[in-house]
C-alpha atoms as a PDB file:
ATOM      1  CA  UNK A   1      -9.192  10.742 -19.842  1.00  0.00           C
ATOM      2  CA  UNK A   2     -11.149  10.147 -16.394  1.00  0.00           C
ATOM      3  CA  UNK A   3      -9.497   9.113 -13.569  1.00  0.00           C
ATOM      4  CA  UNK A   4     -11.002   5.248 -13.983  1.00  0.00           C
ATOM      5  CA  UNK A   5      -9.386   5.322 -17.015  1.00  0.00           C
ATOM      6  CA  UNK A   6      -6.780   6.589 -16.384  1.00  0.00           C
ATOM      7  CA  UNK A   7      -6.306   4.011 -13.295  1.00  0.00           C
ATOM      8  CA  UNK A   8      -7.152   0.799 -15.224  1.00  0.00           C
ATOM      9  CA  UNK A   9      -4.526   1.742 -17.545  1.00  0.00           C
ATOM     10  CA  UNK A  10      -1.881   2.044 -15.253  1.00  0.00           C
ATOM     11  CA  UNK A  11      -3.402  -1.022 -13.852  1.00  0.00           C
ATOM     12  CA  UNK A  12      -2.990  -2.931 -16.823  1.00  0.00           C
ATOM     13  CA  UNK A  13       0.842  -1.382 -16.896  1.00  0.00           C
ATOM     14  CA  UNK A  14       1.526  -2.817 -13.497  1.00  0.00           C
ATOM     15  CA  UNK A  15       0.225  -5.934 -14.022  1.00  0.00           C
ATOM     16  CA  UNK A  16       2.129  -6.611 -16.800  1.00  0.00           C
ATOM     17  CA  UNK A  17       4.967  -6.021 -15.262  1.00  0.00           C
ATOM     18  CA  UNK A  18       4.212  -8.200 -11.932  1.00  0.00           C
ATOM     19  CA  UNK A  19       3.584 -11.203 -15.112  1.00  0.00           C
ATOM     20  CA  UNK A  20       6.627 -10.505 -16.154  1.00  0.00           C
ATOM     21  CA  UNK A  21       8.749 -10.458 -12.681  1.00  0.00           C
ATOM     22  CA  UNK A  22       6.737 -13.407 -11.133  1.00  0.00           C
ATOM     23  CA  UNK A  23       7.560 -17.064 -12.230  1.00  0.00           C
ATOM     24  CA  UNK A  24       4.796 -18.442 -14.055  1.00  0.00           C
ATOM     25  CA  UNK A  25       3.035 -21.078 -11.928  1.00  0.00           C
ATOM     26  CA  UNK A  26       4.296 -24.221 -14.289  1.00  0.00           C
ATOM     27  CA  UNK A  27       8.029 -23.102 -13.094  1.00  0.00           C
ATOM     28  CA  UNK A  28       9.307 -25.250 -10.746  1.00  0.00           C
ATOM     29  CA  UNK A  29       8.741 -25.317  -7.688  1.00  0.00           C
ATOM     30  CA  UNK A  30       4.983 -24.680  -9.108  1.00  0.00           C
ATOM     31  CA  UNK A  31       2.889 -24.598  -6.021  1.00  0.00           C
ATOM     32  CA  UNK A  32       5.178 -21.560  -4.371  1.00  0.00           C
ATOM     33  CA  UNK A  33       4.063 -19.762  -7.319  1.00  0.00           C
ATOM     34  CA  UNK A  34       0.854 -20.834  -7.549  1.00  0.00           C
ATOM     35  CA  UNK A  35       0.437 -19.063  -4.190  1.00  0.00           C
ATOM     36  CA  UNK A  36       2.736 -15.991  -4.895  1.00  0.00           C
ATOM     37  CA  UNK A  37       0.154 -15.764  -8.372  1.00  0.00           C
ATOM     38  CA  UNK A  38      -3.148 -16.330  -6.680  1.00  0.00           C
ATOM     39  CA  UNK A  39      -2.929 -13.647  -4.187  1.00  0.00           C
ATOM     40  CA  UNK A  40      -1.106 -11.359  -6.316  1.00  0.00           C
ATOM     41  CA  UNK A  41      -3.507 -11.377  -8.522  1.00  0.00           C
ATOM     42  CA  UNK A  42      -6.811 -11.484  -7.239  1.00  0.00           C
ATOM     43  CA  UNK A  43      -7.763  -8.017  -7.754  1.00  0.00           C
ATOM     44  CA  UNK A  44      -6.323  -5.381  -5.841  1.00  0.00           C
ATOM     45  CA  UNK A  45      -6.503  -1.674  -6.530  1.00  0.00           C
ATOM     46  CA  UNK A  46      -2.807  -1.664  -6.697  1.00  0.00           C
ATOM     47  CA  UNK A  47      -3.252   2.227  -4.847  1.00  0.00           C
ATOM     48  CA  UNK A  48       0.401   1.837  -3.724  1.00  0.00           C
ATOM     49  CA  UNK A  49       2.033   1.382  -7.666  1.00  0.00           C
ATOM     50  CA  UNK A  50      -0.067   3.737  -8.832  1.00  0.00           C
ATOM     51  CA  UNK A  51       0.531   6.678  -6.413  1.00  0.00           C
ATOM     52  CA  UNK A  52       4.155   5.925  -7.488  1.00  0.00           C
ATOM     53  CA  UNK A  53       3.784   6.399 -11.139  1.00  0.00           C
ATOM     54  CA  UNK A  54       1.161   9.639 -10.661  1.00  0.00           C
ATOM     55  CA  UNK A  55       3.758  10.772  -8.603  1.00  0.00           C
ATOM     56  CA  UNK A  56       6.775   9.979 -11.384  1.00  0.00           C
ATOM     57  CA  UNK A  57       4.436  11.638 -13.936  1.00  0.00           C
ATOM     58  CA  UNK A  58       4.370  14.433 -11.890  1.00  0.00           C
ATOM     59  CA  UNK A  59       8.036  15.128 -11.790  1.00  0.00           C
ATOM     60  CA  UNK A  60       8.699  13.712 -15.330  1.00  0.00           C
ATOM     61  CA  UNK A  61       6.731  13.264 -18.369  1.00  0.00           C
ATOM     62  CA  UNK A  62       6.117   9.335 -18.566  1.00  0.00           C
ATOM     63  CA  UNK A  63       9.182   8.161 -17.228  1.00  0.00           C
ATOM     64  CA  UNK A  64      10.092   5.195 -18.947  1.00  0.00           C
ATOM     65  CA  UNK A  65       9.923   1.853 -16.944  1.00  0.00           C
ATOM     66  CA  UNK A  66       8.109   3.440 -14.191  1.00  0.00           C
ATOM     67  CA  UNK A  67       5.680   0.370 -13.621  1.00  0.00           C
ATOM     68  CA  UNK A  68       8.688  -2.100 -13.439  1.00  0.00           C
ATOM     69  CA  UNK A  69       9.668  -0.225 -10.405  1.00  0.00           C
ATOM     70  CA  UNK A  70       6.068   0.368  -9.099  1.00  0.00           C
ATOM     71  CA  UNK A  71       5.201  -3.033  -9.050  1.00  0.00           C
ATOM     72  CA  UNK A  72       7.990  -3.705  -6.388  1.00  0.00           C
ATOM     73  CA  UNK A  73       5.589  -1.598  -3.934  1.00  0.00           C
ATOM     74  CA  UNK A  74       2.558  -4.307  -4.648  1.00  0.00           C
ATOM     75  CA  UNK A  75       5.239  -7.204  -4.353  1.00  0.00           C
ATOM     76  CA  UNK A  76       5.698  -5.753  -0.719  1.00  0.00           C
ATOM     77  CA  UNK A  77       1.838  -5.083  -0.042  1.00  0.00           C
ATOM     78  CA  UNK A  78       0.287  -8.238  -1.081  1.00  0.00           C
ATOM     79  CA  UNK A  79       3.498 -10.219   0.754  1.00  0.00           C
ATOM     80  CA  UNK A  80       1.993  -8.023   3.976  1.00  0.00           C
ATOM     81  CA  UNK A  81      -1.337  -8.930   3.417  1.00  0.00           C
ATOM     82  CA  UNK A  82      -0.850 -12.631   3.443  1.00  0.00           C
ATOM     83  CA  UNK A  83       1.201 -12.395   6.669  1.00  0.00           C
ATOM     84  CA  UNK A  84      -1.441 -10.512   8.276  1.00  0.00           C
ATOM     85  CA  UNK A  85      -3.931 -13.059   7.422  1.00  0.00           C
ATOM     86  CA  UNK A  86      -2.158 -15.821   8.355  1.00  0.00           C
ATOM     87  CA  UNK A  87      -3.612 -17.607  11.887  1.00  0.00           C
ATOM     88  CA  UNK A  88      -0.897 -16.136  14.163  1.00  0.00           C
ATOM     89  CA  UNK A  89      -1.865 -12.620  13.505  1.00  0.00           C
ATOM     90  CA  UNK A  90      -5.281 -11.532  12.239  1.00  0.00           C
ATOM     91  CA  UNK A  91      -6.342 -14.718  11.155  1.00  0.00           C
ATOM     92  CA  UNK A  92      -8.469 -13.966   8.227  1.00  0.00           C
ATOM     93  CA  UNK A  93     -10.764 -16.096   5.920  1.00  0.00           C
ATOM     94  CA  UNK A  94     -11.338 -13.790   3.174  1.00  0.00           C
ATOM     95  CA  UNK A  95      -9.048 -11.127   1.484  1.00  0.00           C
ATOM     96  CA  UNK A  96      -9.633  -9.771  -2.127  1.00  0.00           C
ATOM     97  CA  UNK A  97     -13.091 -11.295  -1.861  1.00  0.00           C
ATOM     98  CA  UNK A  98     -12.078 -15.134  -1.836  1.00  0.00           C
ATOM     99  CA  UNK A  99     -10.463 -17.492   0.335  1.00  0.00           C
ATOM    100  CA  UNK A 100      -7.331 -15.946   1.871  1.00  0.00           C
ATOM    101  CA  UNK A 101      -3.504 -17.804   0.605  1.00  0.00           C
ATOM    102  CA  UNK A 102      -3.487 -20.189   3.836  1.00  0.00           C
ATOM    103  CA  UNK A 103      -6.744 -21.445   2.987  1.00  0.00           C
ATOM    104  CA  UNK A 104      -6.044 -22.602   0.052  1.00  0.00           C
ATOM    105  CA  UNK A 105      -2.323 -23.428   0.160  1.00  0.00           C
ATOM    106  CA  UNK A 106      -2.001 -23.776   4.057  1.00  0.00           C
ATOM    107  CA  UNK A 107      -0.104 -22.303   6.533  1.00  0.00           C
ATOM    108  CA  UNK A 108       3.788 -23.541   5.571  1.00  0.00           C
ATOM    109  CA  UNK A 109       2.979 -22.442   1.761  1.00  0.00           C
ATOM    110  CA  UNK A 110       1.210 -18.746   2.514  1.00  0.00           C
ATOM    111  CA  UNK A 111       4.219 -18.371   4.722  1.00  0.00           C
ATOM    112  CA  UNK A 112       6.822 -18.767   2.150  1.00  0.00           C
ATOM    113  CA  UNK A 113       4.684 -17.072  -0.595  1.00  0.00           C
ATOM    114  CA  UNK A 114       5.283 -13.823   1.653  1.00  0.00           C
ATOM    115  CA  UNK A 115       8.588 -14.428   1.746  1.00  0.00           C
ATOM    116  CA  UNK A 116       9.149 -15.581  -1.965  1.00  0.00           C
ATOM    117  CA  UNK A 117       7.258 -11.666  -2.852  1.00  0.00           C
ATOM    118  CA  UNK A 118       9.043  -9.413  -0.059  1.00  0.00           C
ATOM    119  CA  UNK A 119      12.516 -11.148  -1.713  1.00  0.00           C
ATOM    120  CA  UNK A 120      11.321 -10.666  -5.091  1.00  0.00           C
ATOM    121  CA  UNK A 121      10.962  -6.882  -4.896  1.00  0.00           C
ATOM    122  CA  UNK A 122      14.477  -6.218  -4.312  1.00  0.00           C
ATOM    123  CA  UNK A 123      15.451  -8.592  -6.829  1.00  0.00           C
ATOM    124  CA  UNK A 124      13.037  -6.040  -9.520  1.00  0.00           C
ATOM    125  CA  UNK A 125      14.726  -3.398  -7.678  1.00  0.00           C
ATOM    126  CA  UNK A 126      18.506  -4.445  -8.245  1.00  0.00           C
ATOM    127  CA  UNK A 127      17.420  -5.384 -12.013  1.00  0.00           C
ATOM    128  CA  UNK A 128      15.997  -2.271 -13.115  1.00  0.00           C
ATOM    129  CA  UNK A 129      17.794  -2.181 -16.290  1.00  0.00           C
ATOM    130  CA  UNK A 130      16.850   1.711 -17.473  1.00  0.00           C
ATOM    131  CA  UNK A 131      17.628   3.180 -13.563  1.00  0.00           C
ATOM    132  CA  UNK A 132      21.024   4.675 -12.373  1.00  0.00           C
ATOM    133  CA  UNK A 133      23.241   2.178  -9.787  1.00  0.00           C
ATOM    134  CA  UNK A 134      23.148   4.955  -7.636  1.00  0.00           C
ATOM    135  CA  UNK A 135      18.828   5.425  -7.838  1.00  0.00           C
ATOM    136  CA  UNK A 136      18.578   2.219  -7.522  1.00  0.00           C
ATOM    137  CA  UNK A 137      19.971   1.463  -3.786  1.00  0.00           C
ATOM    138  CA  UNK A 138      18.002   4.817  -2.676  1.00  0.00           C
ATOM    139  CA  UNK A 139      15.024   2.980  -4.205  1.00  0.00           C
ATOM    140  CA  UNK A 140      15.992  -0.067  -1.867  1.00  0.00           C
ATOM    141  CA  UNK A 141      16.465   1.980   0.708  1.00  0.00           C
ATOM    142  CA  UNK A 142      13.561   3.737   0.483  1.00  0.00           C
ATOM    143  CA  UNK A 143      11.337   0.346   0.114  1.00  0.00           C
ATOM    144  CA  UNK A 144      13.835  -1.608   3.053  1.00  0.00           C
ATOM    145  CA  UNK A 145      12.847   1.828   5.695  1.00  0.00           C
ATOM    146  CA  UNK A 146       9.335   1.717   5.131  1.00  0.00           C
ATOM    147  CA  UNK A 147       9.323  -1.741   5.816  1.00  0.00           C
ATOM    148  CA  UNK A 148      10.674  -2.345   8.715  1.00  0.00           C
ATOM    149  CA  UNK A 149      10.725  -1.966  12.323  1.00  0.00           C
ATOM    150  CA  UNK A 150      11.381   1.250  13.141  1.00  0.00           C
ATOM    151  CA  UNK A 151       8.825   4.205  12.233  1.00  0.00           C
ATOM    152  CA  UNK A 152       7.775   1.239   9.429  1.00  0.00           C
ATOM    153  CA  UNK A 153       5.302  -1.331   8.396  1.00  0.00           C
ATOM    154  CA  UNK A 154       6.638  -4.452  10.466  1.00  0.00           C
ATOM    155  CA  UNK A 155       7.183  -2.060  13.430  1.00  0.00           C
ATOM    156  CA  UNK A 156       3.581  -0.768  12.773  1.00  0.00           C
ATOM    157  CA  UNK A 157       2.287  -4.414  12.768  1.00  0.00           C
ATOM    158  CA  UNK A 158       4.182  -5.460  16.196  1.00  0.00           C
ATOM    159  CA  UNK A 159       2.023  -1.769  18.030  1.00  0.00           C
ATOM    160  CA  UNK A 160      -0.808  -3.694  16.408  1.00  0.00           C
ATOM    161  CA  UNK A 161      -0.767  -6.575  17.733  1.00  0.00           C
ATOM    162  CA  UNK A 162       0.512  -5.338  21.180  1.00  0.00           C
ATOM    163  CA  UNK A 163      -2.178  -2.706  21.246  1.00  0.00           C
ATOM    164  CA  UNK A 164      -4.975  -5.287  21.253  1.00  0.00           C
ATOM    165  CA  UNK A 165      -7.625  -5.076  24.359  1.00  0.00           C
ATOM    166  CA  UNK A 166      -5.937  -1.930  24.959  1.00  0.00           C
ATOM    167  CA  UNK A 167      -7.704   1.450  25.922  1.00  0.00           C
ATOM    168  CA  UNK A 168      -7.545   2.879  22.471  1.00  0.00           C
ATOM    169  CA  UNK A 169      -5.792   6.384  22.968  1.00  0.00           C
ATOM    170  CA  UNK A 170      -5.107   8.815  20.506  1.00  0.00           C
ATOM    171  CA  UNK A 171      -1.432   8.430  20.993  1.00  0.00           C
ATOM    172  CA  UNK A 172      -1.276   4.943  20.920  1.00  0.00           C
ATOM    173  CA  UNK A 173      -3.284   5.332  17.341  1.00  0.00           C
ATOM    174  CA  UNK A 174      -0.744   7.403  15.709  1.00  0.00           C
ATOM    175  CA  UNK A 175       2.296   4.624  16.483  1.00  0.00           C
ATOM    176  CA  UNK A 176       0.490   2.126  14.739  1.00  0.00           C
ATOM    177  CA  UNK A 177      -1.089   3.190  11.836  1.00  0.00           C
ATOM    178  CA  UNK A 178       1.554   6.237  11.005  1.00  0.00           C
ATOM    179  CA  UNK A 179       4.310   2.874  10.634  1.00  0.00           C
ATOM    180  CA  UNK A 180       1.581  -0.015   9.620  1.00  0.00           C
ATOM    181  CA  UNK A 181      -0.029   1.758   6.745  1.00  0.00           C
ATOM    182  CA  UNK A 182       1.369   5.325   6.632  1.00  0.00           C
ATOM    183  CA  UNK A 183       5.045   4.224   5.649  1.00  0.00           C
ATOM    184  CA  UNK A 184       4.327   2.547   2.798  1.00  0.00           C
ATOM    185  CA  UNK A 185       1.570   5.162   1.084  1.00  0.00           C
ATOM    186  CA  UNK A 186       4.474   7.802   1.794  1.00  0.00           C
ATOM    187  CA  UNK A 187       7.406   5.246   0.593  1.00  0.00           C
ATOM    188  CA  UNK A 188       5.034   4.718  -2.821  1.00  0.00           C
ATOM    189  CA  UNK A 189       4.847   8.412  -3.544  1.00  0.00           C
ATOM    190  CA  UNK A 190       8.241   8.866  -2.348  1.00  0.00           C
ATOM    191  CA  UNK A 191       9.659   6.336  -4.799  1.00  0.00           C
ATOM    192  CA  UNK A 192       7.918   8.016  -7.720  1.00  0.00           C
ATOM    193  CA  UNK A 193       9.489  10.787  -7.381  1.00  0.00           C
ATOM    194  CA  UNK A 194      13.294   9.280  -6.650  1.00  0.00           C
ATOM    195  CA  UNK A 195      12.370   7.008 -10.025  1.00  0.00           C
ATOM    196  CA  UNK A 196      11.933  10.417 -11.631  1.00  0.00           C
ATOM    197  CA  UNK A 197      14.698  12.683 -10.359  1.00  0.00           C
ATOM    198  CA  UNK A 198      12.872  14.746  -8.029  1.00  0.00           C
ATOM    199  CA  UNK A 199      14.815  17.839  -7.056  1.00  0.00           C
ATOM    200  CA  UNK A 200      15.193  18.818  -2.916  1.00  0.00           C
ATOM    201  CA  UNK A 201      11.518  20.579  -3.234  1.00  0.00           C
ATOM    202  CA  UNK A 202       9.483  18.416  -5.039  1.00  0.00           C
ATOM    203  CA  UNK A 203      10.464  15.213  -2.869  1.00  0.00           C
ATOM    204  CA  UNK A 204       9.450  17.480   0.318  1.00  0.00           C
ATOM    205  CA  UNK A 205       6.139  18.228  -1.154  1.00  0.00           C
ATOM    206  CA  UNK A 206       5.659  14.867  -2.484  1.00  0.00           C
ATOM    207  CA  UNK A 207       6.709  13.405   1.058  1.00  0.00           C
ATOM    208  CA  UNK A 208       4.362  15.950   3.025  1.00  0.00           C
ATOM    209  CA  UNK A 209       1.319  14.560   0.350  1.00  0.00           C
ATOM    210  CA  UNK A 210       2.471  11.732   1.126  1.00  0.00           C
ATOM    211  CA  UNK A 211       1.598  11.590   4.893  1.00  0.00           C
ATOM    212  CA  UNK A 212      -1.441  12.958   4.422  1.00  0.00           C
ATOM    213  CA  UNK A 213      -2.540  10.741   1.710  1.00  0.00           C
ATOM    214  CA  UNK A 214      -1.486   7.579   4.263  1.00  0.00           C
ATOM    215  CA  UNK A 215      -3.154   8.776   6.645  1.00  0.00           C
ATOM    216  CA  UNK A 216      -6.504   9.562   5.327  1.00  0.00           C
ATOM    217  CA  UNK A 217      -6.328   6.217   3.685  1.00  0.00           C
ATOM    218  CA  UNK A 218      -6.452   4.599   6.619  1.00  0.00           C
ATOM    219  CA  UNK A 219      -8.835   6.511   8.821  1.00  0.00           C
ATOM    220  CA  UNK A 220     -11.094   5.317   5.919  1.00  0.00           C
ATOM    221  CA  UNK A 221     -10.170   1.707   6.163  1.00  0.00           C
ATOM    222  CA  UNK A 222     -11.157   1.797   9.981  1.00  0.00           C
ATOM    223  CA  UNK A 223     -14.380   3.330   9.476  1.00  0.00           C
ATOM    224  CA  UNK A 224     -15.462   1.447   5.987  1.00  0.00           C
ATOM    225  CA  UNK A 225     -14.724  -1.216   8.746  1.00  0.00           C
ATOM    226  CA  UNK A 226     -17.573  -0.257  10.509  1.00  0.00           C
ATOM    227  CA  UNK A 227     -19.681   0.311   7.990  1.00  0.00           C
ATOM    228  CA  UNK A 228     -19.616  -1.869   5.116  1.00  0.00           C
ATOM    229  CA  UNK A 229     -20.059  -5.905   4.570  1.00  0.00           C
ATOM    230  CA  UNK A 230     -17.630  -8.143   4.022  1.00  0.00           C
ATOM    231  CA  UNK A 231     -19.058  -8.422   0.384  1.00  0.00           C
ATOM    232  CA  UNK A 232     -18.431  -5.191  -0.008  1.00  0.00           C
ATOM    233  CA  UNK A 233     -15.220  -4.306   1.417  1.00  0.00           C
ATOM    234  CA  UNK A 234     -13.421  -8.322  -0.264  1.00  0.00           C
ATOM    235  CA  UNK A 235     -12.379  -8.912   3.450  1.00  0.00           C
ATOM    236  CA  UNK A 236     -14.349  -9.828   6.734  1.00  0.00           C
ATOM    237  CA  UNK A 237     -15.702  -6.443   7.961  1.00  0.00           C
ATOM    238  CA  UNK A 238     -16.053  -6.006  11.577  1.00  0.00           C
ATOM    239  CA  UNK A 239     -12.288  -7.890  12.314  1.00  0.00           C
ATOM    240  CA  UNK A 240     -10.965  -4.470  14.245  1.00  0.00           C
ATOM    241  CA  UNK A 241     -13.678  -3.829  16.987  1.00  0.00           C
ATOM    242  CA  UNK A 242     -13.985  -7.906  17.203  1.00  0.00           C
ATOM    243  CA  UNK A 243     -10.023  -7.901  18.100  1.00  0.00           C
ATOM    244  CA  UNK A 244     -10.292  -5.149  20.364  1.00  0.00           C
ATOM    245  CA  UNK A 245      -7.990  -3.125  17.439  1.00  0.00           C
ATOM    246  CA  UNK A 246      -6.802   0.389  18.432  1.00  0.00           C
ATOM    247  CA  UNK A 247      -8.704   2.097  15.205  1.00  0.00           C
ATOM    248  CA  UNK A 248      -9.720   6.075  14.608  1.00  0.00           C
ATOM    249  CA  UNK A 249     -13.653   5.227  15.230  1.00  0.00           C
ATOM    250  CA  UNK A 250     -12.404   3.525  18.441  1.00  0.00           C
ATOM    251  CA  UNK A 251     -10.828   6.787  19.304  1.00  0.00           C
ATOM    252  CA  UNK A 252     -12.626   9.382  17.798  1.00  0.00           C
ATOM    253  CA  UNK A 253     -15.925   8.257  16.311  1.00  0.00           C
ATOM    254  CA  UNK A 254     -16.919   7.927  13.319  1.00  0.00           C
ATOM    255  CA  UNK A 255     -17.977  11.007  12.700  1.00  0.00           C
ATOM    256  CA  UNK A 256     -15.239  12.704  13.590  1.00  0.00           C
ATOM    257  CA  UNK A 257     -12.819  10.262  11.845  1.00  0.00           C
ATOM    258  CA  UNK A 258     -14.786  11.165   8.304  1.00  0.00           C
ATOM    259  CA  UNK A 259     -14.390  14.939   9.149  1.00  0.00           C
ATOM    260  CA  UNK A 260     -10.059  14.232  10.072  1.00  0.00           C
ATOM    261  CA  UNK A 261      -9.798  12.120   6.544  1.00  0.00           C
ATOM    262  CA  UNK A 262     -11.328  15.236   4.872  1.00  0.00           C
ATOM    263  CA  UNK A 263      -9.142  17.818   6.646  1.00  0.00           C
ATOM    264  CA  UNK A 264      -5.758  15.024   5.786  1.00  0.00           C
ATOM    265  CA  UNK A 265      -7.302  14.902   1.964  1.00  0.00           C
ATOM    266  CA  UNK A 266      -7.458  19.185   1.538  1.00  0.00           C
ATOM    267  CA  UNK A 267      -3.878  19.275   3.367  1.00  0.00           C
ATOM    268  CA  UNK A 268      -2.981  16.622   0.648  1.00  0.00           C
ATOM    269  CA  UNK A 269      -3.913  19.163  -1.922  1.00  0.00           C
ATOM    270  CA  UNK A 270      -2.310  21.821  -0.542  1.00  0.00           C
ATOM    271  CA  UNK A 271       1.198  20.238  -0.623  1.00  0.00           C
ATOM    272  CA  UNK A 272       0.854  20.314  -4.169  1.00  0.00           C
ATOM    273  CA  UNK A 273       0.835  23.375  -5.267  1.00  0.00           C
ATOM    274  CA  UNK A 274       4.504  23.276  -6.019  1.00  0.00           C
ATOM    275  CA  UNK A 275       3.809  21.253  -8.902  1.00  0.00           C
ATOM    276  CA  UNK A 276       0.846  23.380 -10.199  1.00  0.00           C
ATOM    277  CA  UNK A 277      -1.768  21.803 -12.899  1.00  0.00           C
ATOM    278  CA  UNK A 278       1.090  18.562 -13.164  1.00  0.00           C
ATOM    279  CA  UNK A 279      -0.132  17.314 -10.174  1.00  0.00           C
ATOM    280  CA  UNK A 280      -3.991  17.365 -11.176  1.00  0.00           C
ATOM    281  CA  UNK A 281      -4.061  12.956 -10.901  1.00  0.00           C
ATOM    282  CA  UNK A 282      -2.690  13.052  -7.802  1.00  0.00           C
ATOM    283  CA  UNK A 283      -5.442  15.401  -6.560  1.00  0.00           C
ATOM    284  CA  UNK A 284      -7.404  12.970  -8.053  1.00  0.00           C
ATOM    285  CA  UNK A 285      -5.957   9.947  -6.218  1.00  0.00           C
ATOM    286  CA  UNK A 286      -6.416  12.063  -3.040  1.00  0.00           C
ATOM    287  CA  UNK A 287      -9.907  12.468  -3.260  1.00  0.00           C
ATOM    288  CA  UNK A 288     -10.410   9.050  -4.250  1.00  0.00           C
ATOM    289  CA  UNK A 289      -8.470   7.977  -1.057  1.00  0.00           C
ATOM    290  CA  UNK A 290     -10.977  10.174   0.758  1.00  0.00           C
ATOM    291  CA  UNK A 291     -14.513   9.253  -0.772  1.00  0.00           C
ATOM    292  CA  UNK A 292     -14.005   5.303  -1.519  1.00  0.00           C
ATOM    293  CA  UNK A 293     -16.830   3.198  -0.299  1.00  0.00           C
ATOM    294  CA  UNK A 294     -14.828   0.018  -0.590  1.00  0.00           C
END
């Protein structure tokens, strides 16, 4: 099996299961989740999920009810995204390739979608009917810290916003987008293996993979900024140097920033060798990270 192959089937796991946790959009209150549906569904990757699952399957063979838990990580993500487009932060037309939630919806709705998905993924957390009491709360846990404010994705997003118009510094880089984007790529490999039953070792080399895989990811957001349409990239291109973002072009170049995602992808690689030929996808998912054009 390729690795496309491989990906749209986990794809069509995870989306299954995100059908199954979100209310349909005839179930009252319908419009909340006619919002929650239409962004949740309008076509992402769903990198996050899957680097949990490759990372389960690394640990375990097929852990059962994997996706169930993975699709709490996309429940998070797409709840982030249509915060971040929202008029008060990056205020964004386009996400996914078509109109972003407040467009549609408006403001008071996209707001309460977020909400209404962030709430839901503990809720899929708390049910997981085939997981331990005791791997579930350190699979809250693990979700709740990457989150939040400190060293996490809301913390990220406040040095964001803060660091706009600022002189982009290498320092001032590495607080934003090792919390914005970093925690939750880490958290989604990290859950993986917890969902699995990692032992001490193979959640330190999943968790070093981890970090490098978060951060390559996005030092090839902020260039594919730079250098792709908004066609291309489903989102308006351009947004970061128009905002005055603090981004790794900004810093470093873009040149540069291609050669740093390359070293973060072979250092990705090499915290796998713990796991041997078992952790072959997430190679895979690595290198994809790495050479995306969109």
């Amino acid at each position: 099996m390729t690795l496309q192959e491989y990906m749209a089937a986990r794809q069509k796991d995870v989306d299954a299961a995100l059908s199954r946790w979100v209310p349909p959009e005839t179930e009252n209150p319908s419009a909340i989740h006619r919002a929650m549906r239409y962004s949740l569904f309008a076509g992402g990757k769903r990198i996050r999920p899957l680097l949990a699952i490759t990372a389960a399957e690394a640990v375990s063979d097929a852990p059962s009810g994997v996706a169930d838990a993975a699709c709490a990580l996309e429940l998070i993500h797409t709840y982030s995204l249509i915060h971040d487009d929202l008029p008060a932060l990056d205020n964004d037309d386009l996400r996914r390739g078509r109109p972003t939630c407040h467009k549609v919806f408006g403001d008071a709705l996209a707001i309460l979608a977020g909400d209404a998905l962030l709430t839901l993924a503990f809720e899929v957390l708390a049910k997981l009917e085939r997981t331990s009491a005791d791997r579930r709360i350190d699979l809250v846990r693990e979700l709740a810290t990457a989150s939040g404010t400190v060293g996490g994705m809301i913390g990220g997003q406040v040095n964001d916003i803060e660091g706009e118009g600022k002189i982009p510094t290498a320092a001032l880089l590495e607080s934003i987008h090792r919390a914005k984007t970093g925690a939750l790529l880490r958290c989604s490999v990290r859950f993986g293996a917890i969902y699995a039953g990692a032992d001490t070792a193979q959640l330190a080399a999943l968790t070093e993979f981890g970090e490098h895989v978060g951060l390559a990811f996005q030092i090839v957001d902020d260039v594919l900024d730079v250098e792709q349409t908004s066609e291309r990239l489903g989102k308006t291109a351009g947004k970061d140097a128009a905002q005055k973002k603090v981004t790794f072009p900004a810093v470093y170049g873009i040149q540069r920033s291609r050669a740093m995602a390359e070293q973060e992808r072979l250092a990705a690689h090499q915290a796998l060798n713990v796991f041997g030929h078992r952790a072959n996808r997430l190679r895979e998912m690595a290198d994809l990270v790495v050479r995306r054009s969109v």
